[in-house]
C-alpha atoms as a PDB file:
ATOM      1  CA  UNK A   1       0.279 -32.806   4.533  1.00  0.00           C
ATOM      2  CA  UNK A   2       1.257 -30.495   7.196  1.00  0.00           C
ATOM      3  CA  UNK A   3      -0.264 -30.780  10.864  1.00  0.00           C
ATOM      4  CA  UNK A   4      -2.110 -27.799  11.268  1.00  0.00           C
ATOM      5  CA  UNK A   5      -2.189 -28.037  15.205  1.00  0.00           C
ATOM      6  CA  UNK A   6       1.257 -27.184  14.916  1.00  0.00           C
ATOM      7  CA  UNK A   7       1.099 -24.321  12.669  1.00  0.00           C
ATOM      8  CA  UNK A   8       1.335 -20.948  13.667  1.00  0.00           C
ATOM      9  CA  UNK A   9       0.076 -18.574  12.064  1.00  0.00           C
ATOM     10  CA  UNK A  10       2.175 -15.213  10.911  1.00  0.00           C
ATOM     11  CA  UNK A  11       0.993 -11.391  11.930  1.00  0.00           C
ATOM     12  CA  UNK A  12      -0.416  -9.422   8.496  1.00  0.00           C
ATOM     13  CA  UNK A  13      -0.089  -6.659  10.980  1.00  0.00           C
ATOM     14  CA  UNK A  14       2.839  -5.076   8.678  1.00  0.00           C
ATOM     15  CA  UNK A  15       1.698  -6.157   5.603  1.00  0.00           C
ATOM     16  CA  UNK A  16      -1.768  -4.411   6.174  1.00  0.00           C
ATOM     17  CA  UNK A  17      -0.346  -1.198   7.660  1.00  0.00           C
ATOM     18  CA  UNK A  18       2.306  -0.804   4.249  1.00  0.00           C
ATOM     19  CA  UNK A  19      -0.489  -1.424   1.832  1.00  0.00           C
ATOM     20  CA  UNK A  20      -2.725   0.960   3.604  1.00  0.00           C
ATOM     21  CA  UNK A  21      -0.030   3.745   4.266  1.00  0.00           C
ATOM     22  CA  UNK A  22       0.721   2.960   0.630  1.00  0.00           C
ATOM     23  CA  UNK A  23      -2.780   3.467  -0.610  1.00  0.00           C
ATOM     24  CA  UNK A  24      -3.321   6.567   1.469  1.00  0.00           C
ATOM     25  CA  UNK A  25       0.120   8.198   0.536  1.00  0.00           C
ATOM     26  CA  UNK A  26      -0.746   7.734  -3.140  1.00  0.00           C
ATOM     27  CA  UNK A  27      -4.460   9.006  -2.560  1.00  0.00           C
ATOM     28  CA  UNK A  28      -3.310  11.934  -0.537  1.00  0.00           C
ATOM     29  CA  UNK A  29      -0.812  13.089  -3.042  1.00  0.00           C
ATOM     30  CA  UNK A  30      -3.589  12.892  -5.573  1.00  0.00           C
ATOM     31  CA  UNK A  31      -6.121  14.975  -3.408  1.00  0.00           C
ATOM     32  CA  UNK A  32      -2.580  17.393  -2.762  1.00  0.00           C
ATOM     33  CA  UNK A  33      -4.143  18.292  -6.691  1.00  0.00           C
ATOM     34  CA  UNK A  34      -7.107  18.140  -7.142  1.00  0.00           C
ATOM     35  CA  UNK A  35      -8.446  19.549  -3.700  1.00  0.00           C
ATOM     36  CA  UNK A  36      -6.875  22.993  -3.347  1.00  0.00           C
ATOM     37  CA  UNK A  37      -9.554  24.660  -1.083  1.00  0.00           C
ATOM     38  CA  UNK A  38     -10.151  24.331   2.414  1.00  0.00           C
ATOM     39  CA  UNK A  39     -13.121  23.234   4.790  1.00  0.00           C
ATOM     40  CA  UNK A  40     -16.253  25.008   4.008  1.00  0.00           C
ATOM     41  CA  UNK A  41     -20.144  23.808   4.547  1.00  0.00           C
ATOM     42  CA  UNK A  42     -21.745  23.036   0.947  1.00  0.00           C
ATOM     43  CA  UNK A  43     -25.352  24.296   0.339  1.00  0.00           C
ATOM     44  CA  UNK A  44     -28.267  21.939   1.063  1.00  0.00           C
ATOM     45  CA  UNK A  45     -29.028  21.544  -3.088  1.00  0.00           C
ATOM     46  CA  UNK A  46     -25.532  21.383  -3.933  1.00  0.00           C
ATOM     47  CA  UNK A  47     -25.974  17.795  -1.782  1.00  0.00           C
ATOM     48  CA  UNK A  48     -28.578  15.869  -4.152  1.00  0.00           C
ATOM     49  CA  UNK A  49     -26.129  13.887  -6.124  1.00  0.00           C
ATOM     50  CA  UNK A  50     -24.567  12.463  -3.107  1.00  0.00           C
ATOM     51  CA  UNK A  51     -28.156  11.772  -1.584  1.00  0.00           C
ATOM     52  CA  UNK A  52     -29.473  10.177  -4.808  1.00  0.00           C
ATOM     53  CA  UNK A  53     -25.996   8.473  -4.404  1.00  0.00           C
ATOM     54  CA  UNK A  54     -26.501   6.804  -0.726  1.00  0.00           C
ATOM     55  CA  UNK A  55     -30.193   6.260  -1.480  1.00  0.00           C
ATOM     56  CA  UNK A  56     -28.693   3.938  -4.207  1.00  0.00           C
ATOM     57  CA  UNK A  57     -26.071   2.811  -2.017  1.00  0.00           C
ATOM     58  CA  UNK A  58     -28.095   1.856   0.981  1.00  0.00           C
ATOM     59  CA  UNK A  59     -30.749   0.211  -2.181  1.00  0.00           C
ATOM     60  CA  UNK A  60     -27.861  -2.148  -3.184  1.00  0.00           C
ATOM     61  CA  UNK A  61     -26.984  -3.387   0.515  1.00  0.00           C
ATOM     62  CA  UNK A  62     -30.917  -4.054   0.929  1.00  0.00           C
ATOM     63  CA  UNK A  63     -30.164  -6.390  -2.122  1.00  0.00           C
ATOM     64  CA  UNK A  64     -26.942  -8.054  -0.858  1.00  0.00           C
ATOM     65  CA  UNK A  65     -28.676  -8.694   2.695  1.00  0.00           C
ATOM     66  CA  UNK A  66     -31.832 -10.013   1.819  1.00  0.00           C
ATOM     67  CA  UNK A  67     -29.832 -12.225  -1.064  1.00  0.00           C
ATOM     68  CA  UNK A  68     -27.842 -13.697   1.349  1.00  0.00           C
ATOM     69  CA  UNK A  69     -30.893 -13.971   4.224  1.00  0.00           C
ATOM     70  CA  UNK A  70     -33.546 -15.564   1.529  1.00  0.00           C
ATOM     71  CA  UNK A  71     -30.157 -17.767  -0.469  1.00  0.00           C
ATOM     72  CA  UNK A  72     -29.559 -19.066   3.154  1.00  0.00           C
ATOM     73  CA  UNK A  73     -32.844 -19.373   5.007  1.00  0.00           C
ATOM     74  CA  UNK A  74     -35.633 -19.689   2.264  1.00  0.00           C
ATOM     75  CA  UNK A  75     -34.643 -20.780  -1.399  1.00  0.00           C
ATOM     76  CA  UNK A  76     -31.870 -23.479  -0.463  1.00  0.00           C
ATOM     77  CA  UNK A  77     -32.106 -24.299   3.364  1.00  0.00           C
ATOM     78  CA  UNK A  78     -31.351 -27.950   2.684  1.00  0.00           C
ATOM     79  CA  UNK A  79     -28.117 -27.022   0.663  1.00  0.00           C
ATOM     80  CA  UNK A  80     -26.169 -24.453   3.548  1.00  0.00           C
ATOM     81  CA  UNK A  81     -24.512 -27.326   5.276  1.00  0.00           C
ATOM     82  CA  UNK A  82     -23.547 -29.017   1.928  1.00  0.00           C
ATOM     83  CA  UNK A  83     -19.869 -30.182   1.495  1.00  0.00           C
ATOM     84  CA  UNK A  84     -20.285 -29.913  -1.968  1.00  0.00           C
ATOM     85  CA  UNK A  85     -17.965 -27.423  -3.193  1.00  0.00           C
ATOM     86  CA  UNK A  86     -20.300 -25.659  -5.380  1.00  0.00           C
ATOM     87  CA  UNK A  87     -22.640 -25.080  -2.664  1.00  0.00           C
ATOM     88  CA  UNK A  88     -19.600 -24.334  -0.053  1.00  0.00           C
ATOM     89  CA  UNK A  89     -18.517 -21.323  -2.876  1.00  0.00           C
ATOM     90  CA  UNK A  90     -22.459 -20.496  -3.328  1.00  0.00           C
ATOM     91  CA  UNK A  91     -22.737 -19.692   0.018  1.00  0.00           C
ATOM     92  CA  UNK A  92     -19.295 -17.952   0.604  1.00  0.00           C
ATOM     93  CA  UNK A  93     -20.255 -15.726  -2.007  1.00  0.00           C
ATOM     94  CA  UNK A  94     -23.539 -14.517  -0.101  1.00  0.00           C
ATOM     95  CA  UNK A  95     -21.541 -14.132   3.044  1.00  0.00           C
ATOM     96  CA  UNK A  96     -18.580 -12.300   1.748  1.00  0.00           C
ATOM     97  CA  UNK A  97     -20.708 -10.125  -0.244  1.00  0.00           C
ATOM     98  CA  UNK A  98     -23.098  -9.207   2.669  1.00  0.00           C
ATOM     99  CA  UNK A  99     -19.903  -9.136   5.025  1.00  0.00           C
ATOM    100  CA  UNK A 100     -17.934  -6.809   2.696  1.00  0.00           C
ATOM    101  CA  UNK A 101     -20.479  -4.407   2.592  1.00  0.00           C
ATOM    102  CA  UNK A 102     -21.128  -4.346   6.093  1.00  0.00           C
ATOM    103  CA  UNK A 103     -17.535  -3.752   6.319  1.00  0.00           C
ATOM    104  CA  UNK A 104     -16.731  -1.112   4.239  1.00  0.00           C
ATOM    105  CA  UNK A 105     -19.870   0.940   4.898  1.00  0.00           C
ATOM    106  CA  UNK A 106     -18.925   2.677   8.271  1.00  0.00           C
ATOM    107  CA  UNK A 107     -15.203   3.840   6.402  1.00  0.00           C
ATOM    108  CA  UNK A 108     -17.652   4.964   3.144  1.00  0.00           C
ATOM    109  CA  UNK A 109     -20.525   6.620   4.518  1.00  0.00           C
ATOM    110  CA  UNK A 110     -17.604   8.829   7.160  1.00  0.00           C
ATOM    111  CA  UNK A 111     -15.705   9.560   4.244  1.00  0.00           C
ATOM    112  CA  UNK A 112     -18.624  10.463   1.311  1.00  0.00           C
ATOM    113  CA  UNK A 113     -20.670  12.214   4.322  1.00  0.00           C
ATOM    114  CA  UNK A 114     -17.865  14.855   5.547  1.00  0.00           C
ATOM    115  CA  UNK A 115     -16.276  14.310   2.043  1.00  0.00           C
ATOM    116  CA  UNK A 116     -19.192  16.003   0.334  1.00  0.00           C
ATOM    117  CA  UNK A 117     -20.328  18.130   3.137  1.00  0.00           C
ATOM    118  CA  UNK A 118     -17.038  20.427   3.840  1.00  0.00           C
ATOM    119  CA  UNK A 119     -14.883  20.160   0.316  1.00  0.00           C
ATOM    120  CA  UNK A 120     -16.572  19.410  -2.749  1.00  0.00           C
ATOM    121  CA  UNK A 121     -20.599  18.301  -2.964  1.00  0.00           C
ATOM    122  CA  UNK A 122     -20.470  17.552  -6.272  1.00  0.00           C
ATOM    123  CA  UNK A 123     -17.664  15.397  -6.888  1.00  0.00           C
ATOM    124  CA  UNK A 124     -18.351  13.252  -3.615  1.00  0.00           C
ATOM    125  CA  UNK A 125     -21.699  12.446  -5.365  1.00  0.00           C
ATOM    126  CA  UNK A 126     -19.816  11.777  -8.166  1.00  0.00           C
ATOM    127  CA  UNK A 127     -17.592   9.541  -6.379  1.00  0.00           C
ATOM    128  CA  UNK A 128     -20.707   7.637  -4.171  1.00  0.00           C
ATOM    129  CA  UNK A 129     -22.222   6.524  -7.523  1.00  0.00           C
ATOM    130  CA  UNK A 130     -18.879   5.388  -9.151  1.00  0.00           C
ATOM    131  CA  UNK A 131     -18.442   3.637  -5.167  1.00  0.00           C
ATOM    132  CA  UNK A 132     -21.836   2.027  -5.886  1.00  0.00           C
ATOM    133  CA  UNK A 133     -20.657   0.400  -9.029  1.00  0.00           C
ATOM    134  CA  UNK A 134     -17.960  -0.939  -7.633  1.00  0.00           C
ATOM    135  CA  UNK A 135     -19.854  -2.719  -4.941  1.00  0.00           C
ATOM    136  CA  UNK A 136     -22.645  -3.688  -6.861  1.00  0.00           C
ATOM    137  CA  UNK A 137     -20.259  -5.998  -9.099  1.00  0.00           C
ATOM    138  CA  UNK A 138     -18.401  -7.466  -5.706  1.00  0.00           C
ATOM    139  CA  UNK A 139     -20.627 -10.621  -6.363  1.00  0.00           C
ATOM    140  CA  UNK A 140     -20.009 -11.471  -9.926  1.00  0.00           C
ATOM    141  CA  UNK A 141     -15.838 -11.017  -9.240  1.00  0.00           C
ATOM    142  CA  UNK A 142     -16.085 -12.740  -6.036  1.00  0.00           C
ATOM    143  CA  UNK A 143     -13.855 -15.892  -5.426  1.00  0.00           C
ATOM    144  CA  UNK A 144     -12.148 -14.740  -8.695  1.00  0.00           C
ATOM    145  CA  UNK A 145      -8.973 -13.637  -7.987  1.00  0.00           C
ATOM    146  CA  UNK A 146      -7.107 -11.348  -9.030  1.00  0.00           C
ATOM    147  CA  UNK A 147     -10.426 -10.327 -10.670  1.00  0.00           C
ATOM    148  CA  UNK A 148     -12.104  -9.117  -7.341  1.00  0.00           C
ATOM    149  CA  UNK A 149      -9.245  -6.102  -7.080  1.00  0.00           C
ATOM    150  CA  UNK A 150     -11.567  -4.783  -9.594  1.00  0.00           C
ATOM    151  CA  UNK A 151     -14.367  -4.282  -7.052  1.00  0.00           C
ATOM    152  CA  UNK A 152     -12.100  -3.668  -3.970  1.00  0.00           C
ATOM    153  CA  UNK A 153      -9.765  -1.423  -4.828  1.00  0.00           C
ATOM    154  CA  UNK A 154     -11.262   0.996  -6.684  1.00  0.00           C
ATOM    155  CA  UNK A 155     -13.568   1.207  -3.400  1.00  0.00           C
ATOM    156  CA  UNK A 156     -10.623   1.302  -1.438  1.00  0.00           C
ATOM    157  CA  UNK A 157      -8.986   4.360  -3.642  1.00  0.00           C
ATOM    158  CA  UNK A 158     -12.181   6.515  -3.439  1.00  0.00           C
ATOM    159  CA  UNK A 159     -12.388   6.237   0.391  1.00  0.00           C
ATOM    160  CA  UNK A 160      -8.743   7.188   1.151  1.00  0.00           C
ATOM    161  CA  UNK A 161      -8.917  10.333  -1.682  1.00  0.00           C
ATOM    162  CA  UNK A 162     -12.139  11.547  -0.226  1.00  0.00           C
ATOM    163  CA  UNK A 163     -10.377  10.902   3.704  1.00  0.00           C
ATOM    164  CA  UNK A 164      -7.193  12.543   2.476  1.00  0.00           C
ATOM    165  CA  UNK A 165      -8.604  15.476   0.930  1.00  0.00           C
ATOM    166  CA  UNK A 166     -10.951  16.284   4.057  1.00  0.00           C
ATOM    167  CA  UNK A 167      -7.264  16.070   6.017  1.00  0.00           C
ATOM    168  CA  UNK A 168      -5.846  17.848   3.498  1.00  0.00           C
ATOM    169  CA  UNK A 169      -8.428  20.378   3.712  1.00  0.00           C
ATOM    170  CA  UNK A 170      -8.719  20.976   7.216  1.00  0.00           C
ATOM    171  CA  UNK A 171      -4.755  21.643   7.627  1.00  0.00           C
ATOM    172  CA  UNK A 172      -5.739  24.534   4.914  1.00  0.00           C
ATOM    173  CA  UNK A 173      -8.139  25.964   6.722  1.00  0.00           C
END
């Protein structure tokens, strides 16, 4: 077994910047198609699926917070500093899934927000609900890997489009 005081570890400073240069180049050639217009304000009404969308959205993080506040605090206090492994991947799952949220959000909410607001209201609601399917499934795919690319990076995809085609959009304008 290897002594891990004398492991380094490597930078995923290259490997993160290729997959996400990757990710955007593909979404931004995508939104190069679909997204032909550029900046303009959408009308108040034209906004309601995207707020039905984030009322949703914001609904579902409630639900991963308190699950991970009430799994930790109230329904199995006497189990959070288990070793058993079970209870070890129990509670990983209500911290990743809280965590992820929390993570993503800020990126999501910029992206859905000016997405829908300047180039197209009705497909960024579109795209918040289909976003809010994806996250609502991150805990049943957690741990499972490569199953969990299912939740991720569809979520991924829909925030670099929408951040791409606002880009995209504002150079046309």
């Amino acid at each position: 077994m290897a002594d891990y005081n004398s492991m380094t570890p490597k930078s995923s400073l290259l490997p993160g910047l290729g997959l996400a240069t990757i990710n955007y180049g593909i979404m931004g050639v995508v939104a190069l198609f679909t997204d032909t217009g550029g900046l303009k304000y959408a009308d108040a009404a034209d906004l309601k699926l995207l707020v039905i969308g984030l009322a949703v959205y914001i609904y579902v993080l409630h639900v991963f917070c308190f699950r991970q506040g009430l799994g930790r605090n109230i329904v199995n206090p006497k189990l959070v500093n288990s070793d058993d492994p079970v209870c070890r991947e129990h509670f990983a799952s209500l911290d990743r899934t809280w965590l992820n949220s929390l993570e993503q959000a800020p990126l999501f909410l910029t992206a859905a927000i000016l997405y829908s607001g300047l180039v197209n209201a009705q497909l960024g609601g579109i795209l918040t609900l289909v976003y809010v399917a994806f996250t609502a499934m991150y805990p049943a795919v957690f741990g499972k890997i490569p199953l969990i690319t299912v939740s991720t990076f569809p979520r991924y995809f829909i925030i670099q489009y929408m951040v791409a085609s606002v880009v995209l959009a504002g150079l046309r304008t």
